[in-house]
Protein backbone atom coordinates (compact mmCIF):
# COMPACT_ATOMS: atom_id res chain seq x y z
CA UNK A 1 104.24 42.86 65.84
CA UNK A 2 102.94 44.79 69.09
CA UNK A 3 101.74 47.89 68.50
CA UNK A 4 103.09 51.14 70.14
CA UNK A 5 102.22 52.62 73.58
CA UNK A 6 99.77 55.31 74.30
CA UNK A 7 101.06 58.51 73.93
CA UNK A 8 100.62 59.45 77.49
CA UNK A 9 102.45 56.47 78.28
CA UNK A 10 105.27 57.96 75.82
CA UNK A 11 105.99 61.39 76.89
CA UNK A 12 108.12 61.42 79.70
CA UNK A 13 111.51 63.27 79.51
CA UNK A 14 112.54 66.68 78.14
CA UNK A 15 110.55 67.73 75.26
CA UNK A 16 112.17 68.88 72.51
CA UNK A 17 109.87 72.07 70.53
CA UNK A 18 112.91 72.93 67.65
CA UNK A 19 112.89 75.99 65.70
CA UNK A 20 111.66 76.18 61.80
CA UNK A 21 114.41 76.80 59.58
CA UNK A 22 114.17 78.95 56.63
CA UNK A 23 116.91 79.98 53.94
CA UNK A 24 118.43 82.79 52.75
CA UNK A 25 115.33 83.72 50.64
CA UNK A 26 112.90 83.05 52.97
CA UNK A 27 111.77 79.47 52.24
CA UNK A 28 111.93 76.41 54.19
CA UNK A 29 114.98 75.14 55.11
CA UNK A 30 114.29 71.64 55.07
CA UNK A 31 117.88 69.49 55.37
CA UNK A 32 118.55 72.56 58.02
CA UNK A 33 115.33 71.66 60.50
CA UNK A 34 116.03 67.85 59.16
CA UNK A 35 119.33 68.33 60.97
CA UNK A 36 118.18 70.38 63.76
CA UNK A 37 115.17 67.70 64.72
CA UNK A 38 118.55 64.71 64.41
CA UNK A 39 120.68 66.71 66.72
CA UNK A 40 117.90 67.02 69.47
CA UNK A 41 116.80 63.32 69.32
CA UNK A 42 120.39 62.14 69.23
CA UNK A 43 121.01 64.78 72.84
CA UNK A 44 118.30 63.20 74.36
CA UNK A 45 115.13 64.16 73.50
CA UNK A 46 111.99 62.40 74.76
CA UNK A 47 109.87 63.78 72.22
CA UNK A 48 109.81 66.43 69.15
CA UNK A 49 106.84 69.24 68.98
CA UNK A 50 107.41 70.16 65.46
CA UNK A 51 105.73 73.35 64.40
CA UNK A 52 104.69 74.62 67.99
CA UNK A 53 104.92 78.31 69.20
CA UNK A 54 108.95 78.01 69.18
CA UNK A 55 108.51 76.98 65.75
CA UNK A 56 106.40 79.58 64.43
CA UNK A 57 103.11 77.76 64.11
CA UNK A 58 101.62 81.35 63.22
CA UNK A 59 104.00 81.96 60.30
CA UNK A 60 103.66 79.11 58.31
CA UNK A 61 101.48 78.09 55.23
CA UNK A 62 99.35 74.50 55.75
CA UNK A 63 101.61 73.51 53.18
CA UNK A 64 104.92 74.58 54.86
CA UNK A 65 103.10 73.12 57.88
CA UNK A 66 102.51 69.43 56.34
CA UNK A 67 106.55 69.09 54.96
CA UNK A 68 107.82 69.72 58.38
CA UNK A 69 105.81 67.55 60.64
CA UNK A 70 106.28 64.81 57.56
CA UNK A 71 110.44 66.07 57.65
CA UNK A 72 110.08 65.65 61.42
CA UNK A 73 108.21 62.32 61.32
CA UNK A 74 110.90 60.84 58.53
CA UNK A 75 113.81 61.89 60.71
CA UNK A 76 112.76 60.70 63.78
CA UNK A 77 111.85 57.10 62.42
CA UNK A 78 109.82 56.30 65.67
CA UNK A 79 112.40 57.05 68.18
CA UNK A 80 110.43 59.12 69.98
CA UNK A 81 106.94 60.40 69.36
CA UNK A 82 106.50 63.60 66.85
CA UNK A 83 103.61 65.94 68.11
CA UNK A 84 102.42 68.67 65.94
CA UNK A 85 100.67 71.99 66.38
CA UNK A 86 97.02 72.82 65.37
CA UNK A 87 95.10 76.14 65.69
CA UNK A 88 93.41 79.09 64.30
CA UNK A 89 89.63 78.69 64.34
CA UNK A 90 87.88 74.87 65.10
CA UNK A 91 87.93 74.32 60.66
CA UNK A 92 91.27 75.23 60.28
CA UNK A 93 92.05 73.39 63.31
CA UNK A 94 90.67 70.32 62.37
CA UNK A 95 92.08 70.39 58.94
CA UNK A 96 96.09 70.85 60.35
CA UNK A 97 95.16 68.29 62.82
CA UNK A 98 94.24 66.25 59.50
CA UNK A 99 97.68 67.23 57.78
CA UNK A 100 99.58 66.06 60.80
CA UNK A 101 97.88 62.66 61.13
CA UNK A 102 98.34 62.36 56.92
CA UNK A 103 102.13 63.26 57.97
CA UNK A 104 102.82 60.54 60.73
CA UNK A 105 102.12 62.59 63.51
CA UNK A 106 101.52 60.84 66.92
CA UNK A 107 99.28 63.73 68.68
CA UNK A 108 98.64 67.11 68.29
CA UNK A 109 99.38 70.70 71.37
CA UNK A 110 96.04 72.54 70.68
CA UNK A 111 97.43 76.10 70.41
CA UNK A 112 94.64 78.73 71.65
CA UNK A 113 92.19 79.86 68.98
CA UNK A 114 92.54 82.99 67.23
CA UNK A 115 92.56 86.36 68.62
CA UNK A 116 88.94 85.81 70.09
CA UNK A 117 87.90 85.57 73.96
CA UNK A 118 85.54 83.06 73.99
CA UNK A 119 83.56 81.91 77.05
CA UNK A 120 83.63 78.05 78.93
CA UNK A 121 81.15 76.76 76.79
CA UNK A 122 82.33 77.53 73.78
CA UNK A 123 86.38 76.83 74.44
CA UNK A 124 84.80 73.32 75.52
CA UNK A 125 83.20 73.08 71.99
CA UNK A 126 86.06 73.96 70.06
CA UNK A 127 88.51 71.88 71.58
CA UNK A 128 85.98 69.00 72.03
CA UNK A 129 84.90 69.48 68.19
CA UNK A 130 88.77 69.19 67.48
CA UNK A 131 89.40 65.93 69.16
CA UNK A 132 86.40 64.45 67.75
CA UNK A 133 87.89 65.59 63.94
CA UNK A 134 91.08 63.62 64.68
CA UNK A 135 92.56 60.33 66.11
CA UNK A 136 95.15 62.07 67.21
CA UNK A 137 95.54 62.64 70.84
CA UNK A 138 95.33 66.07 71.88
CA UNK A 139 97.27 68.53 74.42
CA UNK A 140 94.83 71.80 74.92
CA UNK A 141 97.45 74.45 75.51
CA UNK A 142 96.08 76.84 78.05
CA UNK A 143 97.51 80.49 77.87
CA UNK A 144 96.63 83.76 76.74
CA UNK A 145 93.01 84.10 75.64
CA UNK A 146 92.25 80.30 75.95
CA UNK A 147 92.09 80.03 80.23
CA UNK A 148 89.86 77.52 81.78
CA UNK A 149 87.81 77.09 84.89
CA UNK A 150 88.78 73.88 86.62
CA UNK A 151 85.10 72.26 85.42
CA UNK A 152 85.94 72.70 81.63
CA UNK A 153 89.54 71.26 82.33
CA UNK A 154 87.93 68.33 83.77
CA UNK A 155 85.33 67.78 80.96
CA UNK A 156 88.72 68.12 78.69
CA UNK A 157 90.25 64.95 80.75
CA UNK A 158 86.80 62.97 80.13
CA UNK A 159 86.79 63.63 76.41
CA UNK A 160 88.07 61.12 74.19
CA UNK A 161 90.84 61.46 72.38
CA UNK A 162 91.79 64.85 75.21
CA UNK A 163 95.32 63.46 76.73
CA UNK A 164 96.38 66.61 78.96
CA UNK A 165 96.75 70.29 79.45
CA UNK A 166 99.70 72.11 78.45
CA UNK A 167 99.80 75.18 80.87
CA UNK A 168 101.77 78.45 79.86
CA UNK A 169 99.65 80.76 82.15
CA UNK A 170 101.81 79.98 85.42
CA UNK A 171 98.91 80.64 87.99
CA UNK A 172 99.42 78.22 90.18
CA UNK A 173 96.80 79.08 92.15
CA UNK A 174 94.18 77.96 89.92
CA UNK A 175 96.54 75.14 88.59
CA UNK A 176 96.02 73.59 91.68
CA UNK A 177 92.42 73.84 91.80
CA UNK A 178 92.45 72.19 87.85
CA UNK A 179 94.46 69.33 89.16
CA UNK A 180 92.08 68.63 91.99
CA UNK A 181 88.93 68.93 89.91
CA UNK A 182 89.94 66.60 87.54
CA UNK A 183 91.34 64.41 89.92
CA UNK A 184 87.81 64.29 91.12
CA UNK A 185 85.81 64.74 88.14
CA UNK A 186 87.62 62.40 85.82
CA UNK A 187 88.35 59.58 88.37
CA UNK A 188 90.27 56.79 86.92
CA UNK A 189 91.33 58.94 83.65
CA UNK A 190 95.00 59.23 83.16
CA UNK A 191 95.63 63.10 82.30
CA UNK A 192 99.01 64.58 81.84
CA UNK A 193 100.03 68.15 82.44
CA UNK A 194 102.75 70.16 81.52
CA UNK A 195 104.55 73.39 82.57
CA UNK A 196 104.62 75.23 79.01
CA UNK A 197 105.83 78.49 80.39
CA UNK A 198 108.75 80.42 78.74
CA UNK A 199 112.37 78.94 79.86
CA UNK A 200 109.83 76.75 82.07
CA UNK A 201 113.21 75.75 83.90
CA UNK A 202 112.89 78.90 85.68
CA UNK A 203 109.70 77.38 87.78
CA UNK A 204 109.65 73.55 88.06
CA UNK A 205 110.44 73.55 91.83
CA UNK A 206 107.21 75.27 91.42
CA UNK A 207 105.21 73.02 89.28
CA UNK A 208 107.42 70.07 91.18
CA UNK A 209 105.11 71.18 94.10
CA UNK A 210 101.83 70.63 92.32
CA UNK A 211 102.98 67.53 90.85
CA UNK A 212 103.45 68.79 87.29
CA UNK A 213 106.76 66.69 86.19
CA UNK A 214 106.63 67.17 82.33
CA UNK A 215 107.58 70.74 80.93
CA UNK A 216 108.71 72.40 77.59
CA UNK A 217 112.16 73.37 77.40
CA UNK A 218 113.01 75.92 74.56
CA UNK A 219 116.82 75.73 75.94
CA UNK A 220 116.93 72.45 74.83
CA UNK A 221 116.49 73.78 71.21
CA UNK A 222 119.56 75.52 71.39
CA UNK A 223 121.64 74.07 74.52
CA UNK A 224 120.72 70.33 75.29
CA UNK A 225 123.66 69.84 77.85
CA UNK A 226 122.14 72.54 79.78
CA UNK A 227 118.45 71.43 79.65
CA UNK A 228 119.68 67.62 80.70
CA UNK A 229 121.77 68.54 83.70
CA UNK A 230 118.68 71.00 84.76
CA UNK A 231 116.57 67.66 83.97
CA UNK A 232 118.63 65.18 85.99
CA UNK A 233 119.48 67.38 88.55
CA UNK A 234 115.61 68.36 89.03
CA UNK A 235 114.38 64.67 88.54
CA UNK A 236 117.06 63.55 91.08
CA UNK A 237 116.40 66.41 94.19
CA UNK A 238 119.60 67.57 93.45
CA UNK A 239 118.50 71.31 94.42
CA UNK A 240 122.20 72.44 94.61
CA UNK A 241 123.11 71.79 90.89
CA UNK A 242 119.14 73.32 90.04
CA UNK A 243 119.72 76.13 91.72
CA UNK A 244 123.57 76.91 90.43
CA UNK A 245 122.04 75.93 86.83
CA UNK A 246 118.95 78.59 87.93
CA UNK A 247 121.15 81.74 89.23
CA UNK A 248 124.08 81.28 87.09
CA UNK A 249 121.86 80.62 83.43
CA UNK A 250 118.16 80.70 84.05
CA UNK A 251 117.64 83.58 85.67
CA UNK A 252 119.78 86.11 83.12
CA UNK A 253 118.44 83.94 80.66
CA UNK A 254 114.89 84.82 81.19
CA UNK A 255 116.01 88.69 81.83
CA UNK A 256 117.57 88.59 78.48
CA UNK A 257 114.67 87.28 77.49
CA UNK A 258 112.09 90.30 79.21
CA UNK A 259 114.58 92.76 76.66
CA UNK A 260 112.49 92.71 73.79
CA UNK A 261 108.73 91.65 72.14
CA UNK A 262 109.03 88.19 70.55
CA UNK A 263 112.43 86.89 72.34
CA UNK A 264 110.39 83.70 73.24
CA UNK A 265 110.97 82.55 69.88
CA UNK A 266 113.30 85.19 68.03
CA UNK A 267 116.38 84.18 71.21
CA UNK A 268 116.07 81.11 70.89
CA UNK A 269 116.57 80.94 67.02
CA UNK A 270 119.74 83.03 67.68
CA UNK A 271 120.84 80.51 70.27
CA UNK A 272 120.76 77.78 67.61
CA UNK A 273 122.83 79.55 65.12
CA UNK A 274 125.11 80.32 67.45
CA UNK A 275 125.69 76.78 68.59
CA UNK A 276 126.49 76.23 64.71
CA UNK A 277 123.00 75.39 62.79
CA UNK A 278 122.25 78.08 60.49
CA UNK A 279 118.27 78.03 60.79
CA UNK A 280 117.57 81.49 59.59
CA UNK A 281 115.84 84.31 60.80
CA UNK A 282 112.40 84.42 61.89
CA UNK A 283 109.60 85.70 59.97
CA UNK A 284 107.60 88.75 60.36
CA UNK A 285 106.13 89.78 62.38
CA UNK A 286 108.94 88.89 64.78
CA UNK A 287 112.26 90.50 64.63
CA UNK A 288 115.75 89.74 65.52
CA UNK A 289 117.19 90.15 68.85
CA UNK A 290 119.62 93.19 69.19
CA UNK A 291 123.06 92.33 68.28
CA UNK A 292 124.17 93.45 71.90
CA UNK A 293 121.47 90.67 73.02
CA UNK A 294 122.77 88.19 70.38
CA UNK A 295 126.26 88.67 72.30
CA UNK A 296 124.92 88.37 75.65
CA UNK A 297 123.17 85.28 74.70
CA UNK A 298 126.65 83.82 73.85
CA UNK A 299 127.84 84.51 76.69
CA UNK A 300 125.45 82.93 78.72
CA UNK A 301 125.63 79.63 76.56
CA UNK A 302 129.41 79.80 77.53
CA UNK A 303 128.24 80.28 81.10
CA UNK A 304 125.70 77.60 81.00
CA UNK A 305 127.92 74.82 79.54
CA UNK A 306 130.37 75.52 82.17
CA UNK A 307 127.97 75.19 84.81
CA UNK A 308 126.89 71.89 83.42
CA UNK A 309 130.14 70.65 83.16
CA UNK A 310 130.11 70.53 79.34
CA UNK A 311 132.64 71.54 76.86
CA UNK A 312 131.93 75.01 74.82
CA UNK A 313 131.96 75.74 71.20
CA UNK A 314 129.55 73.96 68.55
CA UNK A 315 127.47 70.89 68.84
């Protein structure tokens, strides 16, 4: 029996970050997120980031954490790899790291620590320390108040067990200067990035530029025949169908989006009831998009399947 590729050798496609569900009173929703996580991997997805800032990292308990990586893990059954979110402080870190690998995980996205600013050296610790507590791989998200230099990126690609860098910042500027330092400061180690920005659809001409192939898409969650035309359209230099797909559903999309605190996570929820899986609400302290918003966001799914040539109604 041959064992399984690296991990950075795995991830190449859309990735898939679904949405926790939760029941009527609150609790997990387990068959419901069993069935969301199915309906992804049978659209097409390349990989699952279960329990990742779409999926409410920040709202659940370690225990709430451990049965959905392990329901995400069993559903998959090695189709694709299952990634898993860690954060908080570098102990609590380490020890969801530790419930993902018990759970089957494959690697871990490294959300930013909590609520501090720290400096270089001590972001480099923490993230360091948290690769070293795990044999999971590990994608440092950058975003928020966890933004490197371009020296602590590259000591991040020459750390073991340090796979890429997840970027939801969308300064390209210094993007470009990461790439090139770790292109020269971590010569002959493979590092991935990603575009993790919200709807990162809306900018992967941009990211195209820099090289940056691999993004997030949180429309996938919710509309998958959207997110794979966008995907084959934007893999194939079909700029006509991107930028149709871009004007006519990204765009509004991300406008709608700009309407209210939270819509990163509490839209896209609303997008995958609508399309007919009832995951719940989100938990406090989010809130529910406006009705009016709710409706708008149906009709842009309407809009976006008929750009992508697919038929409306549920999935």
């Amino acid at each position: 029996m041959t064992s399984a590729p690296p991990l950075a050798d795995r991830l190449d496609g859309l990735l898939f970050f679904p949405v926790t569900a939760y029941g009527p009173d609150g609790a997990l929703n387990l068959p419901a997120f069993r069935a969301h996580v199915r309906a992804g991997v049978d659209a097409g997805a390349a990989a699952v980031f279960a329990c990742c800032g779409t999926g409410e990292f920040h709202a659940l308990t370690p225990e709430e954490f451990r049965d959905c990586v392990a329901a995400a893990v069993q559903e998959v059954a090695g189709r694709v790899p299952v990634l898993a979110g860690a954060g908080y402080g570098t102990a609590l870190a380490a020890r969801y790291a530790r419930l993902a690998e018990a759970a089957g995980a494959d690697g871990l996205l490294a959300m930013p620590p909590y609520l501090v600013v720290a400096g270089q050296a001590g972001l480099l610790r923490h993230y360091t320390d948290l690769a070293a507590a795990t044999a999971l791989p590990v994608i440092v998200y950058q975003r928020d108040n966890a933004v490197f230099t371009p020296e602590t990126v590259a000591a991040f690609a020459r750390t073991p067990g340090i796979i890429g860098l997840k970027d939801g910042l969308g300064d390209l500027d210094l993007l470009q200067r990461i790439v090139s330092a770790v292109r020269t400061g971590a010569e002959g180690e493979k590092f991935l990035y990603f575009n993790g920005l919200p709807t990162a659809e809306l900018t992967g001409l941009a990211y195209r530029g820099l090289g940056v192939r691999l993004y997030s898409s949180a429309v996938f969650a919710f509309a998958p025949e959207v997110a794979t035309a966008f995907h084959r359209a934007l893999e194939g230099g079909d700029d006509r169908t991107v930028n149709r797909l871009i004007d006519g559903f990204y765009r509004p999309l991300v406008e709608l989006r700009n309407q209210g605190r939270g819509y990163a996570v509490s839209l896209v929820k609303a997008g995958v009831r609508l399309r007919g899986t009832d995951v719940g609400p989100v938990r406090p302290p989010l809130g529910e998009p406006a009705p009016e918003h709710v409706e708008a966001l149906a009709g842009l799914i309407e809009r976006g399947l008929a750009l992508a040539g697919a038929p409306a109604g549920g999935r």
